[in-house]
C-alpha atoms as a PDB file:
ATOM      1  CA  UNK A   1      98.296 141.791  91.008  1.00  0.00           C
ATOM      2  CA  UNK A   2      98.986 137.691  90.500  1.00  0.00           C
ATOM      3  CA  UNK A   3     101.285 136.846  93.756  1.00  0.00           C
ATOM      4  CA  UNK A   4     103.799 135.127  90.838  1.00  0.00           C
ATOM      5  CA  UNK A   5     103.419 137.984  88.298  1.00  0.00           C
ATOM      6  CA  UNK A   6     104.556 140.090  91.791  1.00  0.00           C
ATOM      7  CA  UNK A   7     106.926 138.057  92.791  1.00  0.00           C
ATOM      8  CA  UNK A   8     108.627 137.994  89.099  1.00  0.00           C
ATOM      9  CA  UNK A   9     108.928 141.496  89.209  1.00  0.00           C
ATOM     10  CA  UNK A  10     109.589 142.588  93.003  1.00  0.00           C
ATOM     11  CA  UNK A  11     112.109 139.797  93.674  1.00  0.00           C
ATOM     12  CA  UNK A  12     113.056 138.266  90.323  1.00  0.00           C
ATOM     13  CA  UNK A  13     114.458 140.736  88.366  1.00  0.00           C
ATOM     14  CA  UNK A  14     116.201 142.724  90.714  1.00  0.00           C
ATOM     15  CA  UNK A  15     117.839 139.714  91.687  1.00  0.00           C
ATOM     16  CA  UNK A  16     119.052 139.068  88.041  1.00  0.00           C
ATOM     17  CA  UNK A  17     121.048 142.449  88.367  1.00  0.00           C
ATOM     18  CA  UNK A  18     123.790 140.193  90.061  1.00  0.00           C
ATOM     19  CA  UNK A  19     123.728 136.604  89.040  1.00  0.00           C
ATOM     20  CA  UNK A  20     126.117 134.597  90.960  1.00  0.00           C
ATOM     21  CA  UNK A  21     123.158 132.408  92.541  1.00  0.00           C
ATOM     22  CA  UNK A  22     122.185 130.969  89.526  1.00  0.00           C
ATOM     23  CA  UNK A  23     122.864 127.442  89.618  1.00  0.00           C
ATOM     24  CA  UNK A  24     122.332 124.818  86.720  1.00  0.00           C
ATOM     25  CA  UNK A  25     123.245 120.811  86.799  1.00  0.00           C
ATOM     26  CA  UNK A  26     126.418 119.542  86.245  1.00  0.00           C
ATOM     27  CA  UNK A  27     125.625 117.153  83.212  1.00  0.00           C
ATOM     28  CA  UNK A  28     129.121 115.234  83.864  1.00  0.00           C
ATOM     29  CA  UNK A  29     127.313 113.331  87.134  1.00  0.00           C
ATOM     30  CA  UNK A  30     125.021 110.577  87.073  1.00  0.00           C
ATOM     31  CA  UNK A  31     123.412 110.562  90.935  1.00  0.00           C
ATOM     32  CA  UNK A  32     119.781 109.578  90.120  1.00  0.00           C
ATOM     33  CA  UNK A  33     118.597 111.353  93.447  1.00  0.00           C
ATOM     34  CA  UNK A  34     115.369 113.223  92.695  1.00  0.00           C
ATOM     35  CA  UNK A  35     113.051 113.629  90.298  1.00  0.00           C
ATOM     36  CA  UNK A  36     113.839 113.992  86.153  1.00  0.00           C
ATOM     37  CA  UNK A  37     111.195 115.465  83.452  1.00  0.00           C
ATOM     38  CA  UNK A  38     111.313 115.743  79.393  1.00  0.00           C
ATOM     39  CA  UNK A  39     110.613 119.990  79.938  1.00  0.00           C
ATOM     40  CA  UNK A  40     112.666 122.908  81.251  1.00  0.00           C
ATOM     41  CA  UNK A  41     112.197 123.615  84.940  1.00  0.00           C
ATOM     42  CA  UNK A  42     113.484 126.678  87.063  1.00  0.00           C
ATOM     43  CA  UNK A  43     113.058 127.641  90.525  1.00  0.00           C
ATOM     44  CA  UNK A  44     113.615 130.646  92.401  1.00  0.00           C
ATOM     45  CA  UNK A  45     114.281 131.057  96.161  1.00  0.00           C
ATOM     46  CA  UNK A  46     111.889 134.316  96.932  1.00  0.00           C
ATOM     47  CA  UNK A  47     111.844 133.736 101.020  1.00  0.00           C
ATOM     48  CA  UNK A  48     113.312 131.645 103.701  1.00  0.00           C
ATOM     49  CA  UNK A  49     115.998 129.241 103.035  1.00  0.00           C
ATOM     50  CA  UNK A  50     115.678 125.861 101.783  1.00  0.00           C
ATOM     51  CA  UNK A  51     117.971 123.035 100.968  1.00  0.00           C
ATOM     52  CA  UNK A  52     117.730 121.746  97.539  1.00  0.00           C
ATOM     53  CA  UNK A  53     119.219 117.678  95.585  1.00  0.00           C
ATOM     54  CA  UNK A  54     120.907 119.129  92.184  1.00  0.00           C
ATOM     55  CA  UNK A  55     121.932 116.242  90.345  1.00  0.00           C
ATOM     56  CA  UNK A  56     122.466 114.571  93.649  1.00  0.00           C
ATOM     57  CA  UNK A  57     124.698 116.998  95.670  1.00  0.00           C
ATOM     58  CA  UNK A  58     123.016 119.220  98.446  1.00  0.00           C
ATOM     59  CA  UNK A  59     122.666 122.932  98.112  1.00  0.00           C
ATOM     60  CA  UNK A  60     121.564 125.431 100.618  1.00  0.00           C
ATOM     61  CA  UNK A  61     119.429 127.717  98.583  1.00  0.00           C
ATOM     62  CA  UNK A  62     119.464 131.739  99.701  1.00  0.00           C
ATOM     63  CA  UNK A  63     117.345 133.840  98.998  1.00  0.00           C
ATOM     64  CA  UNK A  64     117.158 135.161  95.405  1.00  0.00           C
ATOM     65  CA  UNK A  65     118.954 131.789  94.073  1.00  0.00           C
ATOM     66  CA  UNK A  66     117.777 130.604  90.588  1.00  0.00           C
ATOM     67  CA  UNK A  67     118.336 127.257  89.685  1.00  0.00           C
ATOM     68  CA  UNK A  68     117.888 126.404  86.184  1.00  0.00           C
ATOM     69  CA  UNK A  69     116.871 122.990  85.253  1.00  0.00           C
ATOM     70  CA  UNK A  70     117.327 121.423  81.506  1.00  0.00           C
ATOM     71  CA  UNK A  71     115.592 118.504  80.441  1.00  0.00           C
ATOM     72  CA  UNK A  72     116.916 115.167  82.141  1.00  0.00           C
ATOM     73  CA  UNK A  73     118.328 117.015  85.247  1.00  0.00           C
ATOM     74  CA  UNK A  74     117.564 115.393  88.686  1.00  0.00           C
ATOM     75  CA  UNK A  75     116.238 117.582  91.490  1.00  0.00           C
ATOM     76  CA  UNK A  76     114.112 117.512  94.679  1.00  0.00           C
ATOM     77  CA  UNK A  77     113.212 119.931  97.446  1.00  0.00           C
ATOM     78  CA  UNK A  78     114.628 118.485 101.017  1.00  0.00           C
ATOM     79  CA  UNK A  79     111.281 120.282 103.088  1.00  0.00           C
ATOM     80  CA  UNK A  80     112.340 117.803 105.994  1.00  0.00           C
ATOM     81  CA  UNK A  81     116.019 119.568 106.278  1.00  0.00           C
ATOM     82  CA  UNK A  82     114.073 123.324 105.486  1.00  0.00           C
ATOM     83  CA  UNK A  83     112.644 125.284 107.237  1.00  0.00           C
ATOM     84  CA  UNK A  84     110.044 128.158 105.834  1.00  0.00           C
ATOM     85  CA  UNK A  85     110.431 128.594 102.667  1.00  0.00           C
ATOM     86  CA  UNK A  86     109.216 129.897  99.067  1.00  0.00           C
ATOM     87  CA  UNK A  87     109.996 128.535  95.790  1.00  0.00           C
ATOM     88  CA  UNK A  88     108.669 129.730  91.996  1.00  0.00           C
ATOM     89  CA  UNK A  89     108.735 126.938  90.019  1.00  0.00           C
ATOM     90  CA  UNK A  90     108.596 127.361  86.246  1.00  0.00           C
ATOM     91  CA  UNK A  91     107.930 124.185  84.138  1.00  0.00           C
ATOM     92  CA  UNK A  92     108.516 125.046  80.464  1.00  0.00           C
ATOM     93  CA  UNK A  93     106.153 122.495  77.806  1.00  0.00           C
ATOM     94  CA  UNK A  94     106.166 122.187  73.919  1.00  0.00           C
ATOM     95  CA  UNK A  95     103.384 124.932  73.859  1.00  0.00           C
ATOM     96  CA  UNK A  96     102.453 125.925  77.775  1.00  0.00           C
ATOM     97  CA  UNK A  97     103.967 126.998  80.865  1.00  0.00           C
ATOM     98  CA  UNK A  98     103.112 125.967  84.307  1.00  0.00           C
ATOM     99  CA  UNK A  99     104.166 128.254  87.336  1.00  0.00           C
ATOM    100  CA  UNK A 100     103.341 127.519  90.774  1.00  0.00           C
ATOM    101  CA  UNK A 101     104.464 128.698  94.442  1.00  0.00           C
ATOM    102  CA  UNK A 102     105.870 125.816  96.157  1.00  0.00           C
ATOM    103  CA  UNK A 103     106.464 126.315  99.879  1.00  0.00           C
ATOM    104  CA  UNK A 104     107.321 123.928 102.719  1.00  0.00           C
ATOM    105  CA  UNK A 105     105.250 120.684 102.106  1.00  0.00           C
ATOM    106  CA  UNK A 106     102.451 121.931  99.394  1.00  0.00           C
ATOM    107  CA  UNK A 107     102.213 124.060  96.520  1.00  0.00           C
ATOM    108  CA  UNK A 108      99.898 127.468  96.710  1.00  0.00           C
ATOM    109  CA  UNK A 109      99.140 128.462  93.439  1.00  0.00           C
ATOM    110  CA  UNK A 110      99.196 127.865  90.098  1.00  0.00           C
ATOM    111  CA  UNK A 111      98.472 128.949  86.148  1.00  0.00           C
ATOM    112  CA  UNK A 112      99.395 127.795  82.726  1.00  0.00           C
ATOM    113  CA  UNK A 113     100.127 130.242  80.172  1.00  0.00           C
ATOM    114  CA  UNK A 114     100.698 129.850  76.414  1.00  0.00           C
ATOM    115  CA  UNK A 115     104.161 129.263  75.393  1.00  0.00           C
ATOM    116  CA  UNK A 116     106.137 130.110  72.741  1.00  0.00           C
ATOM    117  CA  UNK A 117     109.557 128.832  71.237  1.00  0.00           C
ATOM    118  CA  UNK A 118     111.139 132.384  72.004  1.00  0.00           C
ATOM    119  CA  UNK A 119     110.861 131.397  75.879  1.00  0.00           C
ATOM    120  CA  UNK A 120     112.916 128.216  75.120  1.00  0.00           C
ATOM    121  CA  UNK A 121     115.413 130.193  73.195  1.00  0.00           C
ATOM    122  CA  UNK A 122     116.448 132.904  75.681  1.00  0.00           C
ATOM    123  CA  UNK A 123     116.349 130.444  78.182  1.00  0.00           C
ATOM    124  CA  UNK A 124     119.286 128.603  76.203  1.00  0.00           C
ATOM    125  CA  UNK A 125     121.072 131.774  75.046  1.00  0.00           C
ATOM    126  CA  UNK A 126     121.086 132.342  79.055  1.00  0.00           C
ATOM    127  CA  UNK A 127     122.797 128.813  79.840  1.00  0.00           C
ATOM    128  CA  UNK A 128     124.802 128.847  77.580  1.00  0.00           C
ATOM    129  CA  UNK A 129     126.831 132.125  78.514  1.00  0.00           C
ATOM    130  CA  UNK A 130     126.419 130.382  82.261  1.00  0.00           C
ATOM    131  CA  UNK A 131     128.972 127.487  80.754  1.00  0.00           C
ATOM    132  CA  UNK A 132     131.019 129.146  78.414  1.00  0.00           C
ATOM    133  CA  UNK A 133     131.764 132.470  80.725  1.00  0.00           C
ATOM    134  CA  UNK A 134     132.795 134.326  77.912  1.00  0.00           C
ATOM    135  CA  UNK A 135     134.027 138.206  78.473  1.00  0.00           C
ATOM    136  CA  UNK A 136     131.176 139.694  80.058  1.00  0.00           C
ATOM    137  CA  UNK A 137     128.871 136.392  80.441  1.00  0.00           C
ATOM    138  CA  UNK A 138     127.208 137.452  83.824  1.00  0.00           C
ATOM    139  CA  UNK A 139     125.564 140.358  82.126  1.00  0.00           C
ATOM    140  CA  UNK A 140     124.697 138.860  78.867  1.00  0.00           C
ATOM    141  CA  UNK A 141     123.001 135.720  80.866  1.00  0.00           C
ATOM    142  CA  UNK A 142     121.211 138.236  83.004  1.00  0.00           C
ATOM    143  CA  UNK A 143     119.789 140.124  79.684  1.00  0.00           C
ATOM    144  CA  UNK A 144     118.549 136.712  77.958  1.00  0.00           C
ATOM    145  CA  UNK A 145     117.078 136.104  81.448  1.00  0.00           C
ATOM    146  CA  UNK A 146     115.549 139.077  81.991  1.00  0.00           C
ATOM    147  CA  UNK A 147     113.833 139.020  78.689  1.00  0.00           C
ATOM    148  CA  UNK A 148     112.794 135.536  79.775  1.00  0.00           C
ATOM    149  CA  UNK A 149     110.819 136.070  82.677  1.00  0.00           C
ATOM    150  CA  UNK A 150     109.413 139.615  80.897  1.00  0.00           C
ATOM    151  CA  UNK A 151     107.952 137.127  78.408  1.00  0.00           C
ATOM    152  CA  UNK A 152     106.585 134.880  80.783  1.00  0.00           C
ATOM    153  CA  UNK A 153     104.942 137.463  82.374  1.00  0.00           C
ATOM    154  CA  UNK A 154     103.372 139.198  79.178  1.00  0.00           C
ATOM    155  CA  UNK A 155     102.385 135.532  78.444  1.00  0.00           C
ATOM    156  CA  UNK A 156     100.577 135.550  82.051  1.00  0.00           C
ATOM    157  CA  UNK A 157      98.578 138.446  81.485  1.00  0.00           C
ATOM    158  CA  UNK A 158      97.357 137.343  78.145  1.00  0.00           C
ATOM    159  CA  UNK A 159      93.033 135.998  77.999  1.00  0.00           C
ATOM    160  CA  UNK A 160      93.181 132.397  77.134  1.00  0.00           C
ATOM    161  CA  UNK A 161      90.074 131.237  78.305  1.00  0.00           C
ATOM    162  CA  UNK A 162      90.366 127.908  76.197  1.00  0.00           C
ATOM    163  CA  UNK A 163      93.455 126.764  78.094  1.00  0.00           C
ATOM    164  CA  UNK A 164      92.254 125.011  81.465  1.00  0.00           C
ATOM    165  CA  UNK A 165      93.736 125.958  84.765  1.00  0.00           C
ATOM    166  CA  UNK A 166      96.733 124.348  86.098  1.00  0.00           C
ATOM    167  CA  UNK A 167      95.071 121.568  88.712  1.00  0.00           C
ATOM    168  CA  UNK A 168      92.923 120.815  86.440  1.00  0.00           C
ATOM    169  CA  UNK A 169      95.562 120.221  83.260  1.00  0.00           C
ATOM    170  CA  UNK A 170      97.783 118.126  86.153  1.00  0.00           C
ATOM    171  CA  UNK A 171      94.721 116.055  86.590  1.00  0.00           C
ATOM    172  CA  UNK A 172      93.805 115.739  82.506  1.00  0.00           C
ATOM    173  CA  UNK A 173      97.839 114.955  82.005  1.00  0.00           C
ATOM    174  CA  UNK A 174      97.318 112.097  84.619  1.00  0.00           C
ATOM    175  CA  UNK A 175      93.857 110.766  83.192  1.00  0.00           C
ATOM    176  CA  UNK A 176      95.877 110.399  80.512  1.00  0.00           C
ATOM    177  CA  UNK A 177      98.977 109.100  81.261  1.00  0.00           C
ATOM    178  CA  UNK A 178      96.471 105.882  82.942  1.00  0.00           C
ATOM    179  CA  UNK A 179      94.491 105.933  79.871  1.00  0.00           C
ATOM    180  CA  UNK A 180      97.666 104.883  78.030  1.00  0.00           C
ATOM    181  CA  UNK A 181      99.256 102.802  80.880  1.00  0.00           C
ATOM    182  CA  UNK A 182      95.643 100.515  81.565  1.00  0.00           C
ATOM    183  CA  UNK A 183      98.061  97.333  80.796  1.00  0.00           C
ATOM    184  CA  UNK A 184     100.999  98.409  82.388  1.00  0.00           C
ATOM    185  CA  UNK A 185     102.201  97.943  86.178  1.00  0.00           C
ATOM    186  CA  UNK A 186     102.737 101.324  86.901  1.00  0.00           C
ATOM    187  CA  UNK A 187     103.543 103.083  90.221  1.00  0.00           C
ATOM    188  CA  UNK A 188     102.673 106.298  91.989  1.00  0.00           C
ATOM    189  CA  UNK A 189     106.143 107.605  92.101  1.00  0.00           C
ATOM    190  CA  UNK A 190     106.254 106.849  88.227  1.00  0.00           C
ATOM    191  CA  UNK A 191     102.750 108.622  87.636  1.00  0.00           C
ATOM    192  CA  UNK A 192     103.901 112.147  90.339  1.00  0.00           C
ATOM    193  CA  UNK A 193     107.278 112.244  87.944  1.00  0.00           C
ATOM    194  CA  UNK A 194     105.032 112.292  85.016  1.00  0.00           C
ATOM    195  CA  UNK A 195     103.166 116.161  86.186  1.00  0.00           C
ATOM    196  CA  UNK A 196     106.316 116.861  88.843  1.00  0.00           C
ATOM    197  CA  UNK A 197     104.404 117.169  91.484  1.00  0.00           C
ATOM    198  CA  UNK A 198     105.129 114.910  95.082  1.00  0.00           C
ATOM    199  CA  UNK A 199     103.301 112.422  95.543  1.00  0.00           C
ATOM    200  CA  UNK A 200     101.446 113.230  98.402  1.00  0.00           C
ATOM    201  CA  UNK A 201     100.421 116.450  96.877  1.00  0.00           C
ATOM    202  CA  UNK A 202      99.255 114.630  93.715  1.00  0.00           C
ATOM    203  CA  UNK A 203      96.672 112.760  95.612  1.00  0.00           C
ATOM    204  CA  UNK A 204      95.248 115.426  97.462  1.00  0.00           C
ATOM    205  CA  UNK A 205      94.741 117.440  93.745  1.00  0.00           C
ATOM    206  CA  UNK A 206      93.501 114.469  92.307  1.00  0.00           C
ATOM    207  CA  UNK A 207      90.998 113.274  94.670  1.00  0.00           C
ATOM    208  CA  UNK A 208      89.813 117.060  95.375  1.00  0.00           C
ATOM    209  CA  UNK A 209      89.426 117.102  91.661  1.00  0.00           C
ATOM    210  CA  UNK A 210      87.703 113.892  90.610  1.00  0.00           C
ATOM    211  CA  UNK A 211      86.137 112.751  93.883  1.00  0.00           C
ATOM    212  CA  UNK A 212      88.352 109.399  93.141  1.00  0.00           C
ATOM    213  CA  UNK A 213      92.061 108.718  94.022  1.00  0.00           C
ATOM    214  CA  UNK A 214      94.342 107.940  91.091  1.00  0.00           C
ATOM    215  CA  UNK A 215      93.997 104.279  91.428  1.00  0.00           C
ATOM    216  CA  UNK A 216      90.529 103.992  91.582  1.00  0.00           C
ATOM    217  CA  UNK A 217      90.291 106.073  88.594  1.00  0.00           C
ATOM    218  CA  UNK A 218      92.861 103.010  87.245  1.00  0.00           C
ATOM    219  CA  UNK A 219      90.179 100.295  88.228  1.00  0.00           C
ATOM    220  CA  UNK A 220      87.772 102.294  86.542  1.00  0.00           C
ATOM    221  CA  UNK A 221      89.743 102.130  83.562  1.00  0.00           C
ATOM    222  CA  UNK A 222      90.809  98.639  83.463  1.00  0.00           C
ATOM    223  CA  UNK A 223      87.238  97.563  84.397  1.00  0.00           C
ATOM    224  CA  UNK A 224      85.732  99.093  81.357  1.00  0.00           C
ATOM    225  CA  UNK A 225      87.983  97.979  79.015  1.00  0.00           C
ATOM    226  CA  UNK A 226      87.288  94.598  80.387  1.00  0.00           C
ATOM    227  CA  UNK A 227      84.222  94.634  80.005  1.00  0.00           C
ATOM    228  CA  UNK A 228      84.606  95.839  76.406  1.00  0.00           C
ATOM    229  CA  UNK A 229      86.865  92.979  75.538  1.00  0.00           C
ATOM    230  CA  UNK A 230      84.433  90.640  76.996  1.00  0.00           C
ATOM    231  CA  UNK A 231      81.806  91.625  75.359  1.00  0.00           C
ATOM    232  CA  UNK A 232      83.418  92.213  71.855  1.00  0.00           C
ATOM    233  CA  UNK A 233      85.986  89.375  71.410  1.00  0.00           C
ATOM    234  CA  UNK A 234      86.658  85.955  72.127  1.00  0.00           C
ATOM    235  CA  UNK A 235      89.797  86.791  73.759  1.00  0.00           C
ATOM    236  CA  UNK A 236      90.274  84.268  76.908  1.00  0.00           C
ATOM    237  CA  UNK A 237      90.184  85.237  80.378  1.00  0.00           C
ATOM    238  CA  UNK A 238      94.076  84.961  81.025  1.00  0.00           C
ATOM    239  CA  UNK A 239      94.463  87.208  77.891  1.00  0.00           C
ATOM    240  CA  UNK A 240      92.119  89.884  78.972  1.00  0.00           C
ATOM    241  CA  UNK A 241      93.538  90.129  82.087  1.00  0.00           C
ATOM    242  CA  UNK A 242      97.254  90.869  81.086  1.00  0.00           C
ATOM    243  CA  UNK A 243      95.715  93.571  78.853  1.00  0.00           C
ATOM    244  CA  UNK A 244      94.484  95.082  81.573  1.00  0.00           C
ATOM    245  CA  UNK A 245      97.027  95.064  83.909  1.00  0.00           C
ATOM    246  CA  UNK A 246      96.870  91.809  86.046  1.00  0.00           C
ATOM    247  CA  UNK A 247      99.536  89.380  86.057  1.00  0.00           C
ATOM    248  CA  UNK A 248      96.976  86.460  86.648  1.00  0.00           C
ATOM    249  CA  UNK A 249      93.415  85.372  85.599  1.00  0.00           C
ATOM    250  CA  UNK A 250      92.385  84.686  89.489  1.00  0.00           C
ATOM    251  CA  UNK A 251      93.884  88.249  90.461  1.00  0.00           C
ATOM    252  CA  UNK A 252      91.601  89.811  87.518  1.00  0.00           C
ATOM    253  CA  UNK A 253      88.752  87.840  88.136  1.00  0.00           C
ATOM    254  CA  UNK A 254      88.584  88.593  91.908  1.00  0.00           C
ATOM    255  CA  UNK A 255      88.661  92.357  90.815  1.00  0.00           C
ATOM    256  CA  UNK A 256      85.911  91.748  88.410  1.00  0.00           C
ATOM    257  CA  UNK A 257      83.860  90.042  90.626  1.00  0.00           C
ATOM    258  CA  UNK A 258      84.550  93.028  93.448  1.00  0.00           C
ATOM    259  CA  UNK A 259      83.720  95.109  90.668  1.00  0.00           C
ATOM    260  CA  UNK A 260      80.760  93.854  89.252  1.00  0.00           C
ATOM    261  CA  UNK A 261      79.318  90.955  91.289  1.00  0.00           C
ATOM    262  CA  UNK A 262      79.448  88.217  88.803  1.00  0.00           C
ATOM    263  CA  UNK A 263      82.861  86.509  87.221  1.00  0.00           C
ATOM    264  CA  UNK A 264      83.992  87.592  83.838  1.00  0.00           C
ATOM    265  CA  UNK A 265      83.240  84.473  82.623  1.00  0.00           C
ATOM    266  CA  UNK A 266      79.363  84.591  84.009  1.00  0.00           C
ATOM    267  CA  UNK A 267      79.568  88.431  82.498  1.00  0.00           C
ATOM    268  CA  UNK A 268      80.719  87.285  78.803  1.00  0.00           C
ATOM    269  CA  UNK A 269      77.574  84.750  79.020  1.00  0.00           C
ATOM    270  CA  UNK A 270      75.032  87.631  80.075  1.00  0.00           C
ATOM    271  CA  UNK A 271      76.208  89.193  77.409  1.00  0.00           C
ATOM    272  CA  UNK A 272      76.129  86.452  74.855  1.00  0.00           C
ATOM    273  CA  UNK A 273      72.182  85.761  75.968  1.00  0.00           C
ATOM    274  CA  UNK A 274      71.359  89.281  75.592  1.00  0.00           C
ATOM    275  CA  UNK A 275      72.200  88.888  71.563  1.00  0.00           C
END
C-alpha cells in the first residue's frame, strides 16, 4: 500500500473520530511569519511532535493534530525547535493535489492526483462548522472531513499516467515561474514560496532533476533571450539588458561575455555579417 494512502487511513481517520486538534488560522492577525500560497494546504501530525508558526503564534503539534490551511494563511515548520517528526502535507490546486511526507529537515515522498471541485467543497463545509460551532459542529466537521480525505484517497488510486509525478511538476512549476520572471529581480525565497517547498530542499530537487541549479537555469534563460533580441531587433544594449534582468549594461555585458566569449555588441555584428 502507498505509505500516505496508509497513513490516511491507519492514522487519519481514526483521528477525525475526535476533532479537538484541528487547528485553522485566525484570519483577524496579520504576523507575516512563514510562508503564504494562493491553494489550500493541510497537515497532519502522524508521529513525533513538532512545533509549528500558525499565522505567527507557536504551536506544539501532537500527534494526530490537523491543521487546516486556507489560502493566504502563514505557516512554517520550526525543525530546529522539533525533534522527530512526521507531517502529511496536502496542497489543494485548481485541478491537482500534491501530498507529500514531510519529516524533520526533508520531504520523503510525494504524488499528484487529479482534483476535483468536490474536494474544495467539503473541505469548506468542514471549516466552516470549525468557526461557527453550531449544535453538534465537531461531528458534522468530522463527516465533511472524512469524506474529504476518502476522496483524496479514491483520487490517489486512480491511473493517470498523463499527469507527471510530483518532483517533476515542482520542477516544471519553477521552469516556469523563471520563464515568466526572465526580467524580473527575483529571489530564492520568492521562487521556494511559489511550489512551498524550503529552500534548501528546492535546490536539492531541482539540481537532482535538471543537472542545473535554479539560477543557472535563470542565466540560461536570460542568455537566450538575449541573444534573440540581439539578433532580431535594434533594441540598444542598456535596453536589452533591463529586459533581461540586469540593472546595468556593464553588469549584462560582463555576463554575456562569461557566457559567450564575445560582447553583445561584437555578437549583434556576427550576426549582422552572417546576413
Amino acid at each position: 500500500m502507498n505509505p500516505l494512502i496508509e497513513i490516511m487511513i491507519t492514522q487519519l481517520l481514526p483521528a477525525l473520530q475526535g476533532t479537538g486538534t484541528v487547528l485553522y488560522p485566525n484570519k483577524g492577525k496579520t504576523n507575516n511569519t512563514g510562508e503564504r500560497h494562493s491553494y489550500w494546504e493541510l497537515c497532519f501530525l502522524s508521529q513525533g511532535e513538532s512545533v509549528f508558526y500558525l499565522d505567527g503564534e507557536r504551536f506544539e503539534l501532537k500527534p494526530n493534530t490537523l491543521v487546516v490551511l486556507p489560502p493566504g494563511s502563514s505557516h512554517c515548520e520550526a525543525w530546529k525547535e522539533s525533534g522527530f517528526y512526521r507531517l502529511l502535507w496536502l496542497g489543494l490546486h485548481p485541478n491537482h493535489c500534491n501530498v507529500f511526507i514531510s519529516e524533520r529537515y526533508q520531504v520523503r515522498e510525494g504524488i499528484r492526483a487529479p482534483g476535483e471541485a468536490v474536494h474544495l467543497s467539503l473541505l469548506e463545509q468542514a471549516l466552516y462548522e470549525f468557526k461557527n460551532k453550531d449544535f453538534c459542529y465537531r461531528e458534522a466537521a468530522a463527516s465533511y472531513l472524512k469524506l474529504f480525505f476518502v476522496a483524496i484517497m479514491r483520487g490517489l488510486q486512480e491511473k493517470a499516467p498523463f499527469i507527471p509525478s510530483w518532483k517533476e511538476q515542482v520542477v516544471e512549476d519553477v521552469q516556469q515561474y523563471l520563464a515568466a520572471n526572465v526580467r524580473a529581480q527575483i529571489t530564492l525565497d520568492e521562487i521556494s514560496n511559489q511550489v512551498g517547498l524550503s529552500p534548501n530542499y528546492l535546490c536539492t530537487l531541482f539540481r537532482e532533476k535538471t543537472g542545473k541549479t535554479i539560477f543557472e537555469h535563470l542565466g540560461d534563460l536570460r542568455l537566450k533571450r538575449a541573444q534573440y533580441l540581439l539578433r532580431n531587433t535594434q533594441l540598444p544594449i542598456y535596453s536589452i539588458a533591463e529586459q533581461v534582468g540586469y540593472s546595468s549594461p556593464f553588469a549584462f555585458s560582463k555576463f554575456f561575455r562569461k557566457a559567450m566569449g564575445i560582447s553583445p555588441t561584437s555578437y549583434r555584428d556576427s550576426k549582422e555579417d552572417e546576413h
